[in-house]
Protein backbone atom coordinates (compact mmCIF):
# COMPACT_ATOMS: atom_id res chain seq x y z
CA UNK A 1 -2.20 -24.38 20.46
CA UNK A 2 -0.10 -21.67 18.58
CA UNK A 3 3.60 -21.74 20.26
CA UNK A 4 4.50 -18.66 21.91
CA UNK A 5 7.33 -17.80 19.40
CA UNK A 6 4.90 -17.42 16.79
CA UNK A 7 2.70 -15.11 18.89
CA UNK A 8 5.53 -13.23 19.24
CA UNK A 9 6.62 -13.23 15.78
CA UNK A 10 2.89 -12.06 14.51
CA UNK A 11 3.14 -9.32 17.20
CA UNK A 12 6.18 -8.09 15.98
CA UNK A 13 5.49 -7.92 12.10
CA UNK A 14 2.61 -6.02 12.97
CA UNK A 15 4.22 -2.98 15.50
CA UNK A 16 6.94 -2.94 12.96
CA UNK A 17 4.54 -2.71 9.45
CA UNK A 18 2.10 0.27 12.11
CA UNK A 19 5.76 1.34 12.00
CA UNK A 20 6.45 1.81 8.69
CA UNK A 21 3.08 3.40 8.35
CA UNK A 22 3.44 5.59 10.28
CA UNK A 23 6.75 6.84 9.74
CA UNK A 24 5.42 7.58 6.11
CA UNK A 25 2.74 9.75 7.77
CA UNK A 26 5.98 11.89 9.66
CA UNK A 27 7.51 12.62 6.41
CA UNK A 28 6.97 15.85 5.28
CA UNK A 29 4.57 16.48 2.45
CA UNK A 30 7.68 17.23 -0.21
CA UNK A 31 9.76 14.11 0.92
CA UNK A 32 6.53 11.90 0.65
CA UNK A 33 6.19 13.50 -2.86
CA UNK A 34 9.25 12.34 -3.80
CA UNK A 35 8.98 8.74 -2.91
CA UNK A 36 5.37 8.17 -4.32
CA UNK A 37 6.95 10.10 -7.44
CA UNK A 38 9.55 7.59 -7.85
CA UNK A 39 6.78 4.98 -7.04
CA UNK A 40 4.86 6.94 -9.50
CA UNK A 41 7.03 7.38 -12.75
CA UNK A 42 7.46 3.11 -12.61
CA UNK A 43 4.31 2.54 -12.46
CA UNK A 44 3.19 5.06 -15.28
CA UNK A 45 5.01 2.86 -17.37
CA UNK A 46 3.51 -0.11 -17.43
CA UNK A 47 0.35 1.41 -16.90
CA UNK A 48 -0.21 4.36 -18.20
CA UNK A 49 -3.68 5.27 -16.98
CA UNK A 50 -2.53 5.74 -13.86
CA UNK A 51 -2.69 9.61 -12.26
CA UNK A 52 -0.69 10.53 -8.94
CA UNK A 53 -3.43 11.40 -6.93
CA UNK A 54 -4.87 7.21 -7.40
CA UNK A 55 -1.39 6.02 -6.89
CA UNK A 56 -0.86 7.51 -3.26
CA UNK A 57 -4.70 6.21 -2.54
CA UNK A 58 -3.91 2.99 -3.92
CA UNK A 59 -0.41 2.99 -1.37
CA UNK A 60 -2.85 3.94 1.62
CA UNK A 61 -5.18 0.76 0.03
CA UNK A 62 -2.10 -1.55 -0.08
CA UNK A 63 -0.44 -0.45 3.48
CA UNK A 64 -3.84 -1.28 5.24
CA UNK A 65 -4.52 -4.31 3.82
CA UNK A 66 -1.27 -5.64 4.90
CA UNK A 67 -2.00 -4.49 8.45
CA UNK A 68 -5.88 -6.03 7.87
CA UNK A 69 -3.46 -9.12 7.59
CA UNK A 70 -1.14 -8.92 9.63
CA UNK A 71 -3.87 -7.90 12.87
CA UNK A 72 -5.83 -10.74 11.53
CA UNK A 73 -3.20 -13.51 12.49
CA UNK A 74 -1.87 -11.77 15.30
CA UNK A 75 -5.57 -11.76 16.55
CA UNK A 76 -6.02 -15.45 15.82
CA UNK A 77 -2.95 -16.15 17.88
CA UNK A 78 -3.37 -14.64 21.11
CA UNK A 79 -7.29 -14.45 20.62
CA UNK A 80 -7.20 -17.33 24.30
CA UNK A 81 -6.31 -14.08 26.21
CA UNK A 82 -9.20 -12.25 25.01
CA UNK A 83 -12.03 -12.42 27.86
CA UNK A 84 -14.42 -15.66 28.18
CA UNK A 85 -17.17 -13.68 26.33
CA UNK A 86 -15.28 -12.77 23.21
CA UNK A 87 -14.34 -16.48 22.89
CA UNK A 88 -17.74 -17.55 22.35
CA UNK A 89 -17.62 -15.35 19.37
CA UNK A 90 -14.74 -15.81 17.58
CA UNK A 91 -15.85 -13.36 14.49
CA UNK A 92 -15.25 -10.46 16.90
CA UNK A 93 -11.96 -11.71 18.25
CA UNK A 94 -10.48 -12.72 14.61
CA UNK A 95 -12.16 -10.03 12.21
CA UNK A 96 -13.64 -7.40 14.70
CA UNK A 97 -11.06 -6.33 16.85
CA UNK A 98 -8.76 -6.32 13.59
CA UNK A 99 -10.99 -4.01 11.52
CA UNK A 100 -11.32 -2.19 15.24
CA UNK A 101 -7.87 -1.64 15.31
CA UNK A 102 -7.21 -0.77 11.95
CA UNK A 103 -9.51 1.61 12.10
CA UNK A 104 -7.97 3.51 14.90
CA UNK A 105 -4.76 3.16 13.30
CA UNK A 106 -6.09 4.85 10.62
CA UNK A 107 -7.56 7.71 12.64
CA UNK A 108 -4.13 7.98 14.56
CA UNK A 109 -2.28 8.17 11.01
CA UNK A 110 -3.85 10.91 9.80
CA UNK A 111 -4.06 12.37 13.34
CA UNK A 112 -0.21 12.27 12.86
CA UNK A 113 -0.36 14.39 9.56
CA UNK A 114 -1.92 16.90 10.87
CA UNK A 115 1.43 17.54 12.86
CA UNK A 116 3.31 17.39 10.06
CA UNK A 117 4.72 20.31 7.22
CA UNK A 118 2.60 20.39 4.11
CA UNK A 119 0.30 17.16 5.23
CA UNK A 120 -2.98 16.97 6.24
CA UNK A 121 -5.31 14.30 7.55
CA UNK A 122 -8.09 13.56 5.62
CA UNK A 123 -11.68 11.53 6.50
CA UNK A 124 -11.37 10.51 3.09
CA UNK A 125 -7.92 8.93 3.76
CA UNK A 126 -9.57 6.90 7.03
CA UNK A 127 -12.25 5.21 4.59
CA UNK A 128 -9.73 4.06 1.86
CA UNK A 129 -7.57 2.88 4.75
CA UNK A 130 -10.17 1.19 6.72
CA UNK A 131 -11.46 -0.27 3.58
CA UNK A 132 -7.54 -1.58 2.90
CA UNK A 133 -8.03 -3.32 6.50
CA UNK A 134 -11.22 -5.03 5.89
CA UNK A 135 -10.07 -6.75 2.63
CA UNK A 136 -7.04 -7.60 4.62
CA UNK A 137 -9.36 -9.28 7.61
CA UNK A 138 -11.49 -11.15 4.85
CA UNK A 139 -8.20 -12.29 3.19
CA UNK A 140 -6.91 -13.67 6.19
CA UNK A 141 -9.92 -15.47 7.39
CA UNK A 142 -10.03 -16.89 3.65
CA UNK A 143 -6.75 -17.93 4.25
CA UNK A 144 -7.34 -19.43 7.74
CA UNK A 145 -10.68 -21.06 6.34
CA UNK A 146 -8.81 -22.86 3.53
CA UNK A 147 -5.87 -24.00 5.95
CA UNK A 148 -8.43 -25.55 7.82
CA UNK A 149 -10.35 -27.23 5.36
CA UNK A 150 -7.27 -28.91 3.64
CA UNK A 151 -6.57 -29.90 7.25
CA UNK A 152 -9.56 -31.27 7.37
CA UNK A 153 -9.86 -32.80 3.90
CA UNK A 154 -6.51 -34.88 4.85
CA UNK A 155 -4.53 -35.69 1.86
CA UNK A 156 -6.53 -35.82 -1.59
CA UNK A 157 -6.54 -39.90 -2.35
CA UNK A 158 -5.74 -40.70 -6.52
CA UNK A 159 -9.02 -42.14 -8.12
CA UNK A 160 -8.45 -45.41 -9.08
């Protein structure tokens, strides 16, 4: 059983990183500009390929798979108060209600934009984030599975 601290501690990465994502979305369009120019111009550098447009989608990408993480373990650790059915399935409790909730974050995020000066939320923006929040869930439970394999595995013996 997970201690309580560390339920906390999941809970609170994740309000604070749905933070962060949003508070990107309430910057207006020239301020966001800015930063994913900066972001941008580095970038460029080292790989100069690169166009503006796929660095901002690749930020959306990176945000939500961070957040596919981060609900991911905070899923796993208070999945015992999900109801009795939902136990018995554990896939929708540790990589359903995630991707659930990531996508409604995503919906909410560019719900946001629409509020804001020179934004505007985009369908297209909900798929690259929702697909930033499923490679998050499947690195998590890759994670988890290989935790609990070594676990299982014990320590590796030398051959002899």
């Amino acid at each position: 059983m997970m201690g309580f601290q560390k339920k906390k501690l999941y809970l609170i990465l994740t309000l604070l990183w749905l933070g962060v994502i949003w508070g990107h979305s309430l910057m207006p369009a020239e301020l966001s500009t800015q930063e994913s120019g900066a972001v941008f111009a580095f970038l460029q550098r080292i790989f100069p390929f690169l166009t503006h447009t796929l660095v901002r989608k690749l930020g959306h990408f990176s945000e939500y798979t961070v957040l596919g993480i981060l609900l991911s373990f905070t899923a796993r650790a208070w999945g015992s108060l999900a109801p009795a059915r939902l136990q018995a399935h554990p896939f929708w409790v540790n990589s359903g209600l995630p991707a659930a909730t990531g996508l409604l974050s995503a919906c909410v995020d560019e719900a946001i934009q629409l509020g804001v000066e020179g934004r505007s939320g985009e369908i297209r923006d909900v798929l690259i984030d929702f697909g930033g929040v499923i490679l998050g869930t499947f690195l998590a439970a890759g994670w988890t599975a290989l935790r609990a394999r070594k676990k299982l595995d014990g320590p590796m013996k030398s051959e002899s």
